[in-house]
C-alpha atoms as a PDB file:
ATOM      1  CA  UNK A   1     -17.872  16.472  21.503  1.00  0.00           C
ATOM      2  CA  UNK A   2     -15.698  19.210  20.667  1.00  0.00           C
ATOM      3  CA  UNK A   3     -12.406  16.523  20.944  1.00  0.00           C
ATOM      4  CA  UNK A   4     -13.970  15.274  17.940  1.00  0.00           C
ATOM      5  CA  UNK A   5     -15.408  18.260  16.703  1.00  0.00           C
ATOM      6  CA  UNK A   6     -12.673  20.727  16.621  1.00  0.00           C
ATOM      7  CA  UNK A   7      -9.843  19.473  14.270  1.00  0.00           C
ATOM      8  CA  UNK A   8     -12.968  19.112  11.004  1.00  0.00           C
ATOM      9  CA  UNK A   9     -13.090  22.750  11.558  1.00  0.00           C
ATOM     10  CA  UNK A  10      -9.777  23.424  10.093  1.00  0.00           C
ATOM     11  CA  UNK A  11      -8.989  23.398   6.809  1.00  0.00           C
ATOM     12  CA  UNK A  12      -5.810  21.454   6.727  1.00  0.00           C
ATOM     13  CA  UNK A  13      -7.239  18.700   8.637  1.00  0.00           C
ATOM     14  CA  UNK A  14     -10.245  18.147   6.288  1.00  0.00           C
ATOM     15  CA  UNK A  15      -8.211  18.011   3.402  1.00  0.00           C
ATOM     16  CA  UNK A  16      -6.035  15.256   5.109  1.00  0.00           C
ATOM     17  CA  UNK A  17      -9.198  13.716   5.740  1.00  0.00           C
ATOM     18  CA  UNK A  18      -9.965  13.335   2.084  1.00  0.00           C
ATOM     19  CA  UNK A  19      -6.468  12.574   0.980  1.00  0.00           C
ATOM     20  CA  UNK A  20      -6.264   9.547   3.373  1.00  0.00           C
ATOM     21  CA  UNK A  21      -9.407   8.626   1.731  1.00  0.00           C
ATOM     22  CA  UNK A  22      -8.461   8.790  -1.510  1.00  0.00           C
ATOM     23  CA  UNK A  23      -5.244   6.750  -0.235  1.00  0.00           C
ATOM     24  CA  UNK A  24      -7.602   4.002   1.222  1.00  0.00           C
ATOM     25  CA  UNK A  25      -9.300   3.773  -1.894  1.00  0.00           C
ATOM     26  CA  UNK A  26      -5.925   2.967  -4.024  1.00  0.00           C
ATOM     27  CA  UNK A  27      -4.440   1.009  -1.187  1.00  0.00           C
ATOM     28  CA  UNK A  28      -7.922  -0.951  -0.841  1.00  0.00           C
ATOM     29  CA  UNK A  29      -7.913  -1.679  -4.627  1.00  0.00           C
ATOM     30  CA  UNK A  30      -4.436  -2.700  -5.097  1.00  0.00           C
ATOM     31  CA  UNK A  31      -3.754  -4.081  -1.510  1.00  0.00           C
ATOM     32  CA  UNK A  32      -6.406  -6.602  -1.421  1.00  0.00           C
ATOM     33  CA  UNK A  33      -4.291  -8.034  -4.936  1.00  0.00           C
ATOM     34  CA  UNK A  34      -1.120  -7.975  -3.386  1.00  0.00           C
ATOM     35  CA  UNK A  35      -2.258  -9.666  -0.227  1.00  0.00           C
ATOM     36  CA  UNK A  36      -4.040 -12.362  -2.174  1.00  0.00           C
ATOM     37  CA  UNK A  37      -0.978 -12.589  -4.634  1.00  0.00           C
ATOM     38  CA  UNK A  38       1.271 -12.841  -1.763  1.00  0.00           C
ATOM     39  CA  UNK A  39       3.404  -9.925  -2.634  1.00  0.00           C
ATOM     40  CA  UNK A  40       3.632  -7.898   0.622  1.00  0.00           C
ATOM     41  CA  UNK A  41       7.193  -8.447   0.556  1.00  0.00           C
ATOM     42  CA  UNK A  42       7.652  -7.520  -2.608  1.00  0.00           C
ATOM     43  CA  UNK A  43       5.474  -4.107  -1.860  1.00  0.00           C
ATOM     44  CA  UNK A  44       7.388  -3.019   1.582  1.00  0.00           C
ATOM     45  CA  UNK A  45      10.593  -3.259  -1.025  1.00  0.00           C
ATOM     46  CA  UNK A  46       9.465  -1.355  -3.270  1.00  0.00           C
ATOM     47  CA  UNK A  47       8.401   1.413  -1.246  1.00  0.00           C
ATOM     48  CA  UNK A  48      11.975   1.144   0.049  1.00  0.00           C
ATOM     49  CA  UNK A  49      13.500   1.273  -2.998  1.00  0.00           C
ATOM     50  CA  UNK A  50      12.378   4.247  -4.347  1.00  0.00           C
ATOM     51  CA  UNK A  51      14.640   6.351  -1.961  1.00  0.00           C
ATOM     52  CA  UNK A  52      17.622   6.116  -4.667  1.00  0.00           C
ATOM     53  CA  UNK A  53      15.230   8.224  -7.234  1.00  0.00           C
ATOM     54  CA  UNK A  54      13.612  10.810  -4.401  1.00  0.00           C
ATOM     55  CA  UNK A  55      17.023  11.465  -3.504  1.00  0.00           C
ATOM     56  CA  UNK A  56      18.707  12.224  -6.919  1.00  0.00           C
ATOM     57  CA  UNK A  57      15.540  13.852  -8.267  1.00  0.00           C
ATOM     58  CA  UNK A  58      15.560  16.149  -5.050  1.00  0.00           C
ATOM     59  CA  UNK A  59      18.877  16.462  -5.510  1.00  0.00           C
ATOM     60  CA  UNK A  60      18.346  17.759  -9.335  1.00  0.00           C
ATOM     61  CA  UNK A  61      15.353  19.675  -8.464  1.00  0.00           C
ATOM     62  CA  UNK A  62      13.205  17.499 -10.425  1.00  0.00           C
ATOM     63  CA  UNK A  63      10.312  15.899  -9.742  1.00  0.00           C
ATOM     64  CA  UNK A  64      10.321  13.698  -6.771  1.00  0.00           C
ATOM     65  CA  UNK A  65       7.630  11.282  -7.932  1.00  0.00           C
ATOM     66  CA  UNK A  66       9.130  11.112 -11.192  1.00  0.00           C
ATOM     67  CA  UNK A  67      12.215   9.886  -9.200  1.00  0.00           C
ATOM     68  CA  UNK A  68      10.877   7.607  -7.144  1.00  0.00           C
ATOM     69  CA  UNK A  69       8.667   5.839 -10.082  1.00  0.00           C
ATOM     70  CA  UNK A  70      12.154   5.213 -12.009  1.00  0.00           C
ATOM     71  CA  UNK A  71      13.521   3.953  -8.999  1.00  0.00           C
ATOM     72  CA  UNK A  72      10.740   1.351  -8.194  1.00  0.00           C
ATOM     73  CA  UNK A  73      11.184   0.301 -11.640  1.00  0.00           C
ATOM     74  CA  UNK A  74      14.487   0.029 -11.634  1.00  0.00           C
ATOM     75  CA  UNK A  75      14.322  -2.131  -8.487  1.00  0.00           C
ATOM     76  CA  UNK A  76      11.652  -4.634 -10.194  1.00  0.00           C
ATOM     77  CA  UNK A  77      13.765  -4.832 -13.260  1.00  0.00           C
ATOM     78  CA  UNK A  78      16.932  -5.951 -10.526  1.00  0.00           C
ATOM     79  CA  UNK A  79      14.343  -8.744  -8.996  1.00  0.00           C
ATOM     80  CA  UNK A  80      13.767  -9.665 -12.169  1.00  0.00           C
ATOM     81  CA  UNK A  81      17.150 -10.097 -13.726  1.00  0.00           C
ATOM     82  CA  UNK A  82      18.351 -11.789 -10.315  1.00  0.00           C
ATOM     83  CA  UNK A  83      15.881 -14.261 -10.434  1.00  0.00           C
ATOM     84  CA  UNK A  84      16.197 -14.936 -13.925  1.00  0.00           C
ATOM     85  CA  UNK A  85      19.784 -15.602 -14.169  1.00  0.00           C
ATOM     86  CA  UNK A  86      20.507 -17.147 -11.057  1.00  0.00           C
ATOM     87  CA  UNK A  87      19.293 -20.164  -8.891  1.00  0.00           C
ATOM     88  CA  UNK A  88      17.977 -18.015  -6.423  1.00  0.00           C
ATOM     89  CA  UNK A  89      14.477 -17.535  -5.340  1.00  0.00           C
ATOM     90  CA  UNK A  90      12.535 -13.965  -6.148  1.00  0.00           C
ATOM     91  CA  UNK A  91      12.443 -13.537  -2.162  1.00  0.00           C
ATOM     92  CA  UNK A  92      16.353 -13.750  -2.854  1.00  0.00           C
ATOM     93  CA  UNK A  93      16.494 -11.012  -5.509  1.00  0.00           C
ATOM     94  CA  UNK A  94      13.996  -9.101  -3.253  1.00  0.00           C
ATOM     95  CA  UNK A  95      16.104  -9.037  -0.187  1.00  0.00           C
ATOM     96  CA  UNK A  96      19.403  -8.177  -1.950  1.00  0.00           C
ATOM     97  CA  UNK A  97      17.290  -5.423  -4.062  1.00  0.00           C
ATOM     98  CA  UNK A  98      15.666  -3.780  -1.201  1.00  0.00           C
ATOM     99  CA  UNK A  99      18.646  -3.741   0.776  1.00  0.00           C
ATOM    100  CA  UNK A 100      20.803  -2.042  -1.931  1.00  0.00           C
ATOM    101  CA  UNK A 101      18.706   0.247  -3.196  1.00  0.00           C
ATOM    102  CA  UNK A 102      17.805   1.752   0.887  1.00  0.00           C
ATOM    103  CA  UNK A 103      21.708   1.630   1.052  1.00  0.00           C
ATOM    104  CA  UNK A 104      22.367   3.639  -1.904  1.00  0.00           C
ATOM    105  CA  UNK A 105      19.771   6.365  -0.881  1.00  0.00           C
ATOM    106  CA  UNK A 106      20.836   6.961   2.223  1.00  0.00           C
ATOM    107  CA  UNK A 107      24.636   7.013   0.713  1.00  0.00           C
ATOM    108  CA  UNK A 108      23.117  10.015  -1.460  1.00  0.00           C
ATOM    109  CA  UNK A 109      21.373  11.188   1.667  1.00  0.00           C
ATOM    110  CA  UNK A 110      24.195  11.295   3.252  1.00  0.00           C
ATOM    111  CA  UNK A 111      26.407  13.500   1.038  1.00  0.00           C
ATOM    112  CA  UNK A 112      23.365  16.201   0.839  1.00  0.00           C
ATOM    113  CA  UNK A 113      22.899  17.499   4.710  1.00  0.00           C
ATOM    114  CA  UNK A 114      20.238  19.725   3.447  1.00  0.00           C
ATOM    115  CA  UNK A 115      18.149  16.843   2.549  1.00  0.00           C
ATOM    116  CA  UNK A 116      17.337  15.841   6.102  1.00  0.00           C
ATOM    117  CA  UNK A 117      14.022  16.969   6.743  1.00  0.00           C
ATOM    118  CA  UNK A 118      13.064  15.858   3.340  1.00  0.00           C
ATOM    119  CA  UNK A 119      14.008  12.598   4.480  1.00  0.00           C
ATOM    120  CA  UNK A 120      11.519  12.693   7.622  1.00  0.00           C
ATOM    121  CA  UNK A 121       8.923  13.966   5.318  1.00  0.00           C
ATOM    122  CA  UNK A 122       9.762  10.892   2.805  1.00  0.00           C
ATOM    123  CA  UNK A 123       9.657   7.889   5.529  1.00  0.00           C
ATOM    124  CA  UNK A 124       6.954   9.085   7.442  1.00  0.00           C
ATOM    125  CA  UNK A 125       5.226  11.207   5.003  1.00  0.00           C
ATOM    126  CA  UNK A 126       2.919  14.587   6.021  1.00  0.00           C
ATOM    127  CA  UNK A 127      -0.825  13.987   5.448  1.00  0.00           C
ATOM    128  CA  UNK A 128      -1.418  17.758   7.348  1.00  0.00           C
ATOM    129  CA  UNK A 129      -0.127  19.146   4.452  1.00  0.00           C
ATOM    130  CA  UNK A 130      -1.964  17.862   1.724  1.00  0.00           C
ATOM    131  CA  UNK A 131      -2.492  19.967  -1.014  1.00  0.00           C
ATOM    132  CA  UNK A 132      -5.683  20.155  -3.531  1.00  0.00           C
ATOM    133  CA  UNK A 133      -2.987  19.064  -6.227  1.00  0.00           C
ATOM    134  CA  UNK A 134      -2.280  15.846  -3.807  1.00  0.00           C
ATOM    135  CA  UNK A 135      -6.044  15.355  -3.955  1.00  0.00           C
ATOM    136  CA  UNK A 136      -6.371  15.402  -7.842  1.00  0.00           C
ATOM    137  CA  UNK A 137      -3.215  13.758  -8.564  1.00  0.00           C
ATOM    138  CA  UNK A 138      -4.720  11.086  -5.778  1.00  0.00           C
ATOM    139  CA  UNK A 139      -8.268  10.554  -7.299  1.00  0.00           C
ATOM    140  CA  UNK A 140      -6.560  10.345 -10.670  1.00  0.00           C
ATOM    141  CA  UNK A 141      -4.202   7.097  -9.407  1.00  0.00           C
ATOM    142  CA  UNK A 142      -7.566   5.751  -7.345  1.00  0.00           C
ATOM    143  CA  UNK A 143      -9.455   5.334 -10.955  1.00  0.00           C
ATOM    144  CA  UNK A 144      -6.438   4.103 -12.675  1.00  0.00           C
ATOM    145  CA  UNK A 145      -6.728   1.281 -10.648  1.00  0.00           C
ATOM    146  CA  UNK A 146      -9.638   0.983 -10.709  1.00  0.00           C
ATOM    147  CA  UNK A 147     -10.228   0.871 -14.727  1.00  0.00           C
ATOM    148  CA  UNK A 148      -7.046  -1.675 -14.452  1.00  0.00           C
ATOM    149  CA  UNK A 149      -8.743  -3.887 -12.354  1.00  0.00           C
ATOM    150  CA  UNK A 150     -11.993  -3.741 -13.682  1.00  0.00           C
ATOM    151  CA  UNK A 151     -10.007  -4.588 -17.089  1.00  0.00           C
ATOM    152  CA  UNK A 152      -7.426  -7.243 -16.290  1.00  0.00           C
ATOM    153  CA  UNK A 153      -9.596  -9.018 -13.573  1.00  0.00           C
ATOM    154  CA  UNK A 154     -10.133 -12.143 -15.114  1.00  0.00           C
ATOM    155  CA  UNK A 155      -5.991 -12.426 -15.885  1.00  0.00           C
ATOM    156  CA  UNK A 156      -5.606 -11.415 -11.790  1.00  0.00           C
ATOM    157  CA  UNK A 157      -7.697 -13.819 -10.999  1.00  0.00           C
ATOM    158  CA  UNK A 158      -6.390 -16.469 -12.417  1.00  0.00           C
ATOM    159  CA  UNK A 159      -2.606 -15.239 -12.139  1.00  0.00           C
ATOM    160  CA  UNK A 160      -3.701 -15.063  -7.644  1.00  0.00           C
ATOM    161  CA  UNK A 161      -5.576 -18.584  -7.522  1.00  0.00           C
ATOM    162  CA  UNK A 162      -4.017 -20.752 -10.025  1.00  0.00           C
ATOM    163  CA  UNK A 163      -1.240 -19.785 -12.265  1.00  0.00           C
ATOM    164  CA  UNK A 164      -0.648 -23.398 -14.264  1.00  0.00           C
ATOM    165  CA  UNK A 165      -4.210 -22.966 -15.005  1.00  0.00           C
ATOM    166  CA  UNK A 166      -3.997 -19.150 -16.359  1.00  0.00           C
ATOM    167  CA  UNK A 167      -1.122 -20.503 -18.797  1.00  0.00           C
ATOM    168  CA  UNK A 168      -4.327 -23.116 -19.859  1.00  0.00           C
ATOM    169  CA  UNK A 169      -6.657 -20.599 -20.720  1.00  0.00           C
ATOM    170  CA  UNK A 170      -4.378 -18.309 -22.470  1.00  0.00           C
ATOM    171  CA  UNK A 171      -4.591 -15.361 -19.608  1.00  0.00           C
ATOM    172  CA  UNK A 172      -0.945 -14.276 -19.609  1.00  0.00           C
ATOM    173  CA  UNK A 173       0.106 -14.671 -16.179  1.00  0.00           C
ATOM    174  CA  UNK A 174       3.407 -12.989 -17.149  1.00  0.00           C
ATOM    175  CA  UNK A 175       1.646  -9.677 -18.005  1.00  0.00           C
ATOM    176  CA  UNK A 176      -0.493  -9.508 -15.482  1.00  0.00           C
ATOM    177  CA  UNK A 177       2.150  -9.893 -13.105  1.00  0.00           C
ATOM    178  CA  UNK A 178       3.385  -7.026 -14.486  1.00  0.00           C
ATOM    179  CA  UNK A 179       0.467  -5.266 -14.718  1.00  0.00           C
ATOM    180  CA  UNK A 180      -0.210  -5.828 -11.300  1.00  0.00           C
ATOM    181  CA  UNK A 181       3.573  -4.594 -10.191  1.00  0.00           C
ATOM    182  CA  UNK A 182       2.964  -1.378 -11.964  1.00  0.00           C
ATOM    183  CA  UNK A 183      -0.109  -0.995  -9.896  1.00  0.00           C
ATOM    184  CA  UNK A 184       1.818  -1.120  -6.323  1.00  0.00           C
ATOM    185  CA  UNK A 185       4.385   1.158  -8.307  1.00  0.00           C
ATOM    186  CA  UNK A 186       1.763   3.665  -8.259  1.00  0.00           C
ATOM    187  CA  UNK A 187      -0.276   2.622  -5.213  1.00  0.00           C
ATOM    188  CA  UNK A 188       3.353   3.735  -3.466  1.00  0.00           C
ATOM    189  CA  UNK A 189       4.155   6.272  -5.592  1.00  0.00           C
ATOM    190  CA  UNK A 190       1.263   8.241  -5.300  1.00  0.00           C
ATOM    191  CA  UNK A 191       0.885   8.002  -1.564  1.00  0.00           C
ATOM    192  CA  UNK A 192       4.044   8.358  -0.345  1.00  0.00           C
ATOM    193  CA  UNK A 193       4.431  11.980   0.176  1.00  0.00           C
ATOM    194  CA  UNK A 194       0.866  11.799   2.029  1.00  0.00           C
ATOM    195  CA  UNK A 195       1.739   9.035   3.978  1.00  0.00           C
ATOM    196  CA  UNK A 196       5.916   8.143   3.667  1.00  0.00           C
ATOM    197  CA  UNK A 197       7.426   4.928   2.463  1.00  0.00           C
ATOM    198  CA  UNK A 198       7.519   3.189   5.894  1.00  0.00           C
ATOM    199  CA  UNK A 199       3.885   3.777   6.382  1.00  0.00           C
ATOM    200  CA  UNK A 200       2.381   2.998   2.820  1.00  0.00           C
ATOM    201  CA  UNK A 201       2.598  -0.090   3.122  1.00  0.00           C
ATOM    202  CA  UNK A 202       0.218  -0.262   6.567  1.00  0.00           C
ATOM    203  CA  UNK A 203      -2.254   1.519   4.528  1.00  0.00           C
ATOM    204  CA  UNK A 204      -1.483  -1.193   1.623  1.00  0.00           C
ATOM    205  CA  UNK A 205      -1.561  -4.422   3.487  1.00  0.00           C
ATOM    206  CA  UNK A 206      -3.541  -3.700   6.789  1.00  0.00           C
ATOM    207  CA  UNK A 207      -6.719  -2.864   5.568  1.00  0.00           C
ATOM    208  CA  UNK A 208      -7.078  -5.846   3.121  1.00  0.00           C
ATOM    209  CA  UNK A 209      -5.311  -8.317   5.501  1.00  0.00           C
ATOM    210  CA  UNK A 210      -8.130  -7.682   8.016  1.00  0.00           C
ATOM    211  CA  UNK A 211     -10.982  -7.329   5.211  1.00  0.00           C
ATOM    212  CA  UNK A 212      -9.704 -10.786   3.552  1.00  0.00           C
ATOM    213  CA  UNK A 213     -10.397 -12.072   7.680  1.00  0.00           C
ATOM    214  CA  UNK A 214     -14.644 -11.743   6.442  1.00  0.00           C
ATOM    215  CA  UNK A 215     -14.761 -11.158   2.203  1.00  0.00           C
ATOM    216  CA  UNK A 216     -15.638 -14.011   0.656  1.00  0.00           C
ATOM    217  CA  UNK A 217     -15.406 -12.726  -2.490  1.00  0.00           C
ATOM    218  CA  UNK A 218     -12.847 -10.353  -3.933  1.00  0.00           C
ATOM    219  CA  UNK A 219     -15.251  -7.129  -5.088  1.00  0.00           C
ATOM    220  CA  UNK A 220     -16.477  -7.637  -1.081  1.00  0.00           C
ATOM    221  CA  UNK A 221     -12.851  -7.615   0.580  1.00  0.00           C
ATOM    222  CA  UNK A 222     -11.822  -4.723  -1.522  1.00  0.00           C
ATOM    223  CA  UNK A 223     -15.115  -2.900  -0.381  1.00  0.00           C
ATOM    224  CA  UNK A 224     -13.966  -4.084   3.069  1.00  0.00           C
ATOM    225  CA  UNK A 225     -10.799  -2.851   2.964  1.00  0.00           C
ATOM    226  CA  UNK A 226     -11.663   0.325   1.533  1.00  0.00           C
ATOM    227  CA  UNK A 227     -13.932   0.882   4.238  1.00  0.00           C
ATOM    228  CA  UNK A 228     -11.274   0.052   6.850  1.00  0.00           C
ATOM    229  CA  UNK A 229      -8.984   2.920   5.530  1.00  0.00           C
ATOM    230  CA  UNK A 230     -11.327   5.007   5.759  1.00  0.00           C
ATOM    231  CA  UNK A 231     -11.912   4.690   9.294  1.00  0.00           C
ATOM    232  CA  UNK A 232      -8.711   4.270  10.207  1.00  0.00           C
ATOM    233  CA  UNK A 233      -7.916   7.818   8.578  1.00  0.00           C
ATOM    234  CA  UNK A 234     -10.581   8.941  10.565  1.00  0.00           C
ATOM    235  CA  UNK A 235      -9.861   8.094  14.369  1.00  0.00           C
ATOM    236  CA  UNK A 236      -6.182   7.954  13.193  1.00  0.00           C
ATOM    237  CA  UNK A 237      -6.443  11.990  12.418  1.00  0.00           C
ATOM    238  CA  UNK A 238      -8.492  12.692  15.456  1.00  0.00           C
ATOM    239  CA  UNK A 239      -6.600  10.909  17.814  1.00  0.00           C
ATOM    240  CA  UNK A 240      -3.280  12.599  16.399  1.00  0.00           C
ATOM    241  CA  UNK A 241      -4.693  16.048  17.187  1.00  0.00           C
ATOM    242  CA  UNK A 242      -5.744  15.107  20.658  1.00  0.00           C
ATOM    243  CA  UNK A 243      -2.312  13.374  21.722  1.00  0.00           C
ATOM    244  CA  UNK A 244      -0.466  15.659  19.555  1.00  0.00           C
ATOM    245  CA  UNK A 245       1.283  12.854  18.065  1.00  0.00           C
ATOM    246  CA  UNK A 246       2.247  11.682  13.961  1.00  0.00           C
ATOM    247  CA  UNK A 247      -0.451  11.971  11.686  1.00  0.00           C
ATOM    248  CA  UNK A 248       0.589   9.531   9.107  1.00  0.00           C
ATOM    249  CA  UNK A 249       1.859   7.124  11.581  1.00  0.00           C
ATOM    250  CA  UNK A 250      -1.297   7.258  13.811  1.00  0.00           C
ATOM    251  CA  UNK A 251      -3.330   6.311  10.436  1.00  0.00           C
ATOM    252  CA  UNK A 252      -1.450   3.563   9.736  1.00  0.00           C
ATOM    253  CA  UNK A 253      -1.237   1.941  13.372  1.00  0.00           C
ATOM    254  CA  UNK A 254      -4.500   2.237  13.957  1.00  0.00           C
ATOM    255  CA  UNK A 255      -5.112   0.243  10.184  1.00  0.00           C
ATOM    256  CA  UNK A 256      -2.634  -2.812  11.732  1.00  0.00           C
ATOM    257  CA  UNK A 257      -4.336  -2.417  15.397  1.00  0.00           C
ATOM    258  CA  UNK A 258      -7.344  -3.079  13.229  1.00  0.00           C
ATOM    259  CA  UNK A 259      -6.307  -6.249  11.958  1.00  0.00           C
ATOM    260  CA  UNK A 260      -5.165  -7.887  15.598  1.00  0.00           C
ATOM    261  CA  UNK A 261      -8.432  -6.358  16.827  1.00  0.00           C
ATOM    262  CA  UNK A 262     -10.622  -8.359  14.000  1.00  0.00           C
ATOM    263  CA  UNK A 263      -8.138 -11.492  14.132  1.00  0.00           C
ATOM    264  CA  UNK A 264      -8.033 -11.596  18.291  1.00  0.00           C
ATOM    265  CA  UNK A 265     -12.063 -10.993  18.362  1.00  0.00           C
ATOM    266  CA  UNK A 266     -12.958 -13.791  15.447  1.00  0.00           C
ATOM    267  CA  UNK A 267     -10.870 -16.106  17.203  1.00  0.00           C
ATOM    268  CA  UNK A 268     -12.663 -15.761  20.410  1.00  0.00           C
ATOM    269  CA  UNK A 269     -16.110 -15.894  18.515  1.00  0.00           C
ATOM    270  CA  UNK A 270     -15.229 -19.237  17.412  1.00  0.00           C
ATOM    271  CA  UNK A 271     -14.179 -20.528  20.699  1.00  0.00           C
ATOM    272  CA  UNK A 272     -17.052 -19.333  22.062  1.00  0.00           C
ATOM    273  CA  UNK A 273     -19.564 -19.974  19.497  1.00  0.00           C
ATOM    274  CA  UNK A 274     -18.206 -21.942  16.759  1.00  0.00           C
ATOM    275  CA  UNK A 275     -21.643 -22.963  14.867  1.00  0.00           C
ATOM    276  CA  UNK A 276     -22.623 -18.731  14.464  1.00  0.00           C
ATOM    277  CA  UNK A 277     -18.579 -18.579  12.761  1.00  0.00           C
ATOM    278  CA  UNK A 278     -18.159 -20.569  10.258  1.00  0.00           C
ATOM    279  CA  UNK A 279     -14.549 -21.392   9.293  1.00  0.00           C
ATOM    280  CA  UNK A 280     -12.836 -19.194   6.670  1.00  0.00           C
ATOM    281  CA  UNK A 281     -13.234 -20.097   3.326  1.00  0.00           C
ATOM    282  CA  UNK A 282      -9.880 -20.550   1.450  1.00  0.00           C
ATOM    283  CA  UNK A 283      -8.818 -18.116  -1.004  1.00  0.00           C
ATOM    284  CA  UNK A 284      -8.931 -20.841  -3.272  1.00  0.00           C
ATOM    285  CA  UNK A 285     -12.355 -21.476  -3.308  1.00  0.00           C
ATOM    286  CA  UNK A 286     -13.627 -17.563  -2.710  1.00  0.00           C
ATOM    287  CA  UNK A 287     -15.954 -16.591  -5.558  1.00  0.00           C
ATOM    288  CA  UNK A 288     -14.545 -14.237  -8.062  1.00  0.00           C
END
């Protein structure tokens, strides 16, 4: 047992324990939205996007997650004006956004040699090296979206299931569309210096793409999903100091390997013994 005993006796390790956790809480909240919304597209870009703003911020010696905020909105303000004054679809706007803005960064990258390990540290992120400030500043983002879904979840309901019939009842899609692109803004935001930009998004998508495989009900596949990161952060930092291998990206493979895992072994459950699986239920008729 000392394999698994050994790396929760250091210091460093336990607090990358509870920062992952504190990840897969935010991710669990806001993923299980974006999944359900259909935005995972939309949430890889942004975490792409914000390169521009680490870079320049780095650059100016400000403060890198005040960079990369502007530059996520910046990027949804692009999609937006794309969309809106041209024929072309939002996946469109996306595409052309998300490549720009990862071209632009790495332009600025490029002119800054100094700003190469930074760089690692940005895409890939550094969960070993969590701080107690990562930890506060992490809770604090966790029960922001929390309060904001607990708040707007009758709008995000609607605006997921049935926008024509949020218009009806007066719900605002519009703003809660919004409202729910600020939240991946600060779901990515906030974790990518534990985590990086490439690997955010496992943490964002995996977990609720395997718990929306059981919930039948959103509160459920959010607890799911939760749950999921946090074991995934788990075996993901014990396996990483046993193989001596990437923190952050161990964490967020094992979250996808979770989701092929669930999908490969409820398939054969079915074949097997369809009458103790019952189909999935459609998001559509889930109950809220």
């Amino acid at each position: 047992m000392q394999w698994l005993l050994d790396p929760l006796m250091v210091s460093f390790v336990r607090r990358a324990l509870f920062a992952g956790m504190l990840v897969s809480v935010l991710c669990g909240l806001v993923g299980t939205w974006v999944v359900l919304r259909g935005m995972a597209f939309m949430s890889e870009a942004i975490s792409h996007g914000m390169l521009p703003g680490v870079a320049v911020a780095y650059l100016a010696g400000a403060n890198l997650l005040v960079g990369a905020a502007v530059s996520a909105v910046v990027m949804i303000l692009g999609v937006a004006w794309v969309s809106k004054n041209s024929r072309l679809s939002e996946d469109t706007g996306i595409g052309l956004l998300f490549v720009g803005m990862l071209a632009l960064g790495v332009v600025i990258v490029s002119r800054a040699r100094s700003f190469a390990v930074d760089l690692t540290a940005f895409l890939f992120g550094d969960v070993l090296s969590a701080t107690r400030g990562d930890l506060l500043w992490l809770a604090a983002a966790a029960a922001v979206a929390g309060i904001v879904s607990v708040i707007a979840y009758r709008p995000f309901v609607a605006l997921v299931f049935d926008e024509r019939k949020a218009h009806t009842l007066g719900l605002q899609p519009r703003w809660a569309h919004l409202a729910l692109l600020a939240l991946v803004v600060l779901a990515v935001v906030a974790s990518f210096r534990i985590v990086g930009t490439l690997l955010v998004f496992g943490l964002l998508v995996a977990p609720s793409a395997t718990a929306a495989l059981f919930g039948r009900s959103i509160g459920a596949t959010m607890a799911i999903a939760v749950l999921l990161g946090w074991s995934a952060t788990f075996a993901g930092l014990i396996v990483s100091w046993n193989a001596d291998t990437a923190a952050g990206a161990t964490i967020a493979g094992i979250a996808v390997l979770q989701f092929f895992v669930a999908a490969l072994a409820r398939s054969a459950a079915r074949r097997l013994r369809p009458a103790l699986l019952p189909t999935p239920i459609p998001f559509d008729r889930w109950r809220p």
